[in-house]
C-alpha atoms as a PDB file:
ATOM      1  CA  UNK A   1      -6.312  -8.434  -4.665  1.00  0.00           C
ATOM      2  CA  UNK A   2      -5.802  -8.165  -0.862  1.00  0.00           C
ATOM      3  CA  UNK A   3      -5.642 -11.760  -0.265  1.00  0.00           C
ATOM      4  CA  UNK A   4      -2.835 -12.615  -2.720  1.00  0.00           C
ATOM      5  CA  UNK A   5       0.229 -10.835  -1.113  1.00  0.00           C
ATOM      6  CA  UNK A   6       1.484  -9.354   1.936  1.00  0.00           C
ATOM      7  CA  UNK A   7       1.915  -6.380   0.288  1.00  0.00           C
ATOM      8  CA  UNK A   8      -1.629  -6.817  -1.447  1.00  0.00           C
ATOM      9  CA  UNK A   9      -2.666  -7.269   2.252  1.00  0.00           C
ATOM     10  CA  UNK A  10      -1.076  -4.101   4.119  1.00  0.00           C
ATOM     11  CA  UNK A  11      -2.107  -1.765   1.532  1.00  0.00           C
ATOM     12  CA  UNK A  12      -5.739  -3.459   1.617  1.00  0.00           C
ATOM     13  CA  UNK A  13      -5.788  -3.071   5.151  1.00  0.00           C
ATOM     14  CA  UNK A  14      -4.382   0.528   5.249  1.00  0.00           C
ATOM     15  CA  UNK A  15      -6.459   2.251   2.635  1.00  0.00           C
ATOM     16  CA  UNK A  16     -10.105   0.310   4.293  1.00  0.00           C
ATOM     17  CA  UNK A  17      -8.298   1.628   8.044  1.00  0.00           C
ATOM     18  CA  UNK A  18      -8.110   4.910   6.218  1.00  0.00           C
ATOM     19  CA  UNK A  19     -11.344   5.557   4.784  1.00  0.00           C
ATOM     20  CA  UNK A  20     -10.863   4.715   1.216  1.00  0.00           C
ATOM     21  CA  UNK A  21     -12.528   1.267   0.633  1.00  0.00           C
ATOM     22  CA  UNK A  22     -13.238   2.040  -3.064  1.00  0.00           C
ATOM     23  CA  UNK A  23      -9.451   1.920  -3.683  1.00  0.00           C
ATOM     24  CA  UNK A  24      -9.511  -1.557  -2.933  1.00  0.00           C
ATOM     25  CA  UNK A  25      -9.968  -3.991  -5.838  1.00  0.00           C
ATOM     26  CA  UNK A  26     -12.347  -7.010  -4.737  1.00  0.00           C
ATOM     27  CA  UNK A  27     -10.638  -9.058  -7.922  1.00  0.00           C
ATOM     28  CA  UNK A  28      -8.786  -8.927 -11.123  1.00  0.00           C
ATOM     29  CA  UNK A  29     -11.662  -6.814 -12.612  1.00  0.00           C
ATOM     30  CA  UNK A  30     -12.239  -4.712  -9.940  1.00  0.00           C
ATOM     31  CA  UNK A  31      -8.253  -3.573 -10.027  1.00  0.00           C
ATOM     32  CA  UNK A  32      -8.388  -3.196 -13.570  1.00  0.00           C
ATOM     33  CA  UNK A  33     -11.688  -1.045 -13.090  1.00  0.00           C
ATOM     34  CA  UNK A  34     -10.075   1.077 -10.544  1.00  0.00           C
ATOM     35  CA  UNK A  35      -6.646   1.572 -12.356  1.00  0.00           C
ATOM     36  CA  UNK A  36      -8.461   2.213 -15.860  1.00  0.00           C
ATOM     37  CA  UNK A  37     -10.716   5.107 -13.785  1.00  0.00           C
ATOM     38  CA  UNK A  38      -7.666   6.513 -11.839  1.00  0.00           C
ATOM     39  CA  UNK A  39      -5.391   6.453 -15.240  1.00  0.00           C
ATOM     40  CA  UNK A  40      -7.862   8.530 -17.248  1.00  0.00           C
ATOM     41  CA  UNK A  41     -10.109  10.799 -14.837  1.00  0.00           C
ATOM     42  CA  UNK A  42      -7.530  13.107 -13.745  1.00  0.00           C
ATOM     43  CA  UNK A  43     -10.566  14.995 -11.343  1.00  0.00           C
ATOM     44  CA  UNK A  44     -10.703  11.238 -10.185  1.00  0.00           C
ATOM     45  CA  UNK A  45      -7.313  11.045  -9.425  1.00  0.00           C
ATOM     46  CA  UNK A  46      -6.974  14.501  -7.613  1.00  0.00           C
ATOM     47  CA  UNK A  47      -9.710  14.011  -5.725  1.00  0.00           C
ATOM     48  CA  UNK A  48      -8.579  10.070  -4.641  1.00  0.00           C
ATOM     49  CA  UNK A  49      -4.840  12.063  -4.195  1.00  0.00           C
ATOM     50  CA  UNK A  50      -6.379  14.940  -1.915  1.00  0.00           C
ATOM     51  CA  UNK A  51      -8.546  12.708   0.314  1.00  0.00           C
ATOM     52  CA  UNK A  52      -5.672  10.050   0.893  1.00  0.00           C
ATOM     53  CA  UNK A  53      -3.180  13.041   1.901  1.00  0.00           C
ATOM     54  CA  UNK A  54      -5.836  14.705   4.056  1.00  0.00           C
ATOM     55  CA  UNK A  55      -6.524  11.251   6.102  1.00  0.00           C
ATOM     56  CA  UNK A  56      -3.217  10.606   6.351  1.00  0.00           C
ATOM     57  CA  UNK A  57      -2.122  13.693   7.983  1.00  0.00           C
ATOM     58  CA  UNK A  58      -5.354  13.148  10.608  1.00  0.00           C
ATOM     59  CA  UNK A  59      -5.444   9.494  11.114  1.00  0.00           C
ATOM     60  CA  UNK A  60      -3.499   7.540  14.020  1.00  0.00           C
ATOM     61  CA  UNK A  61      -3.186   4.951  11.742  1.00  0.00           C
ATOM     62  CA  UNK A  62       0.157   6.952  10.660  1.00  0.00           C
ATOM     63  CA  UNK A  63       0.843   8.166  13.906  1.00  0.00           C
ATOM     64  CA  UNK A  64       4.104   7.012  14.995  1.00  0.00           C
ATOM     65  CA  UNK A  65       3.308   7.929  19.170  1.00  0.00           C
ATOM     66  CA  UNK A  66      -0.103   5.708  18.617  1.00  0.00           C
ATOM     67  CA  UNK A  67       2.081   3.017  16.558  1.00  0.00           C
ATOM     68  CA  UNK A  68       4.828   2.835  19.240  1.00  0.00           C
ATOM     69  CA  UNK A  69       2.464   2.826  21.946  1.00  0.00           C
ATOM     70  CA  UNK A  70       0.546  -0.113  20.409  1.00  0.00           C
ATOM     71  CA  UNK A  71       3.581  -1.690  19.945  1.00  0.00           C
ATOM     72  CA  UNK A  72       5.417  -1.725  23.396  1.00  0.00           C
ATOM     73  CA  UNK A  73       1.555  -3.202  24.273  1.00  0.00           C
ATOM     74  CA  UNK A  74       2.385  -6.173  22.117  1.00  0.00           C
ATOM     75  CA  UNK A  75       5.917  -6.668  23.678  1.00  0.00           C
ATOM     76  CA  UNK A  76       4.620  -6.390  27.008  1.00  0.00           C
ATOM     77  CA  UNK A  77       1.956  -9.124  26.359  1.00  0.00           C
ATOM     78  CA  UNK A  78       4.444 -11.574  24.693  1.00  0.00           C
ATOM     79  CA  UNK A  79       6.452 -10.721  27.794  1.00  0.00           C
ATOM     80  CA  UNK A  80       3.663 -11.424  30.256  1.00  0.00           C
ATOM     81  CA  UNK A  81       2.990 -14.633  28.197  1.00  0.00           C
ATOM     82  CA  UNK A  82       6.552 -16.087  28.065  1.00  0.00           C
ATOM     83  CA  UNK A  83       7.014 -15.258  32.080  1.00  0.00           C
ATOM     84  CA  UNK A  84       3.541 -17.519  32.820  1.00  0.00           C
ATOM     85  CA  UNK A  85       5.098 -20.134  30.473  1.00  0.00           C
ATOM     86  CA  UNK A  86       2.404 -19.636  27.741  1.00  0.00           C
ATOM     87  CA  UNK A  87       2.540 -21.264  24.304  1.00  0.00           C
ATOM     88  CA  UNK A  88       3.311 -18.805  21.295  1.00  0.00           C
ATOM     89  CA  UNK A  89       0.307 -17.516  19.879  1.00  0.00           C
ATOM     90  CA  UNK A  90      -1.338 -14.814  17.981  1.00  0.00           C
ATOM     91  CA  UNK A  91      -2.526 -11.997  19.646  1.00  0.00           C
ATOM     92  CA  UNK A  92      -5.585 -10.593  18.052  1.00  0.00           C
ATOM     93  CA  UNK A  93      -7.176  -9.042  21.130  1.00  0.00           C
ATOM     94  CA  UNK A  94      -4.191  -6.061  20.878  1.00  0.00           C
ATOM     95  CA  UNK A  95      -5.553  -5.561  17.338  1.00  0.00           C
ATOM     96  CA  UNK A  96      -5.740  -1.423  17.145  1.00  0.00           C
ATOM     97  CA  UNK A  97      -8.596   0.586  16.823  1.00  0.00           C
ATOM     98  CA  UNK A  98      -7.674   3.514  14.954  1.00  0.00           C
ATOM     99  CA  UNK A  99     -10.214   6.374  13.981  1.00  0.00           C
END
């Protein structure tokens, strides 16, 4: 469930940034639905396999130019914050757009 982990969270957050929202379970039934349907439909599975390696070879979101770039973005804000004397805080207007 994406809420209940960080791990939970970054693959949540991954696969619905990738284009495979129906990989992620809303709740305990949901991921039991989804692992029953991936454990015994094997076209299921190859097909769920196939369009997970095809968007990760074309998405940014596993681009490591677009990561680093978005990166050194985030450093150079914090940067920019601590040199004005800013209070630590999040910064969710860097958040990356991928497509």
């Amino acid at each position: 469930m994406p809420a209940e982990t960080l791990a939970s969270r970054v693959a949540s957050s991954q696969l619905m940034t990738l284009g495979c929202p129906e990989l992620v379970a809303k709740d305990r039934k949901d991921y039991e639905r989804i692992a029953i349907k991936l454990g015994t439909d094997q076209q299921y599975l190859r097909k769920m396999r196939a369009k997970v390696w095809h968007l990760r070879t074309a998405s940014d979101l596993f681009s490591i130019p677009t990561y680093t770039r978005g990166l050194e973005s985030v450093y150079a804000k914090m940067w920019e914050r601590y040199e004005r004397d800013e209070p630590v805080t999040h910064l969710t207007e860097l958040a990356v757009s991928y497509s």
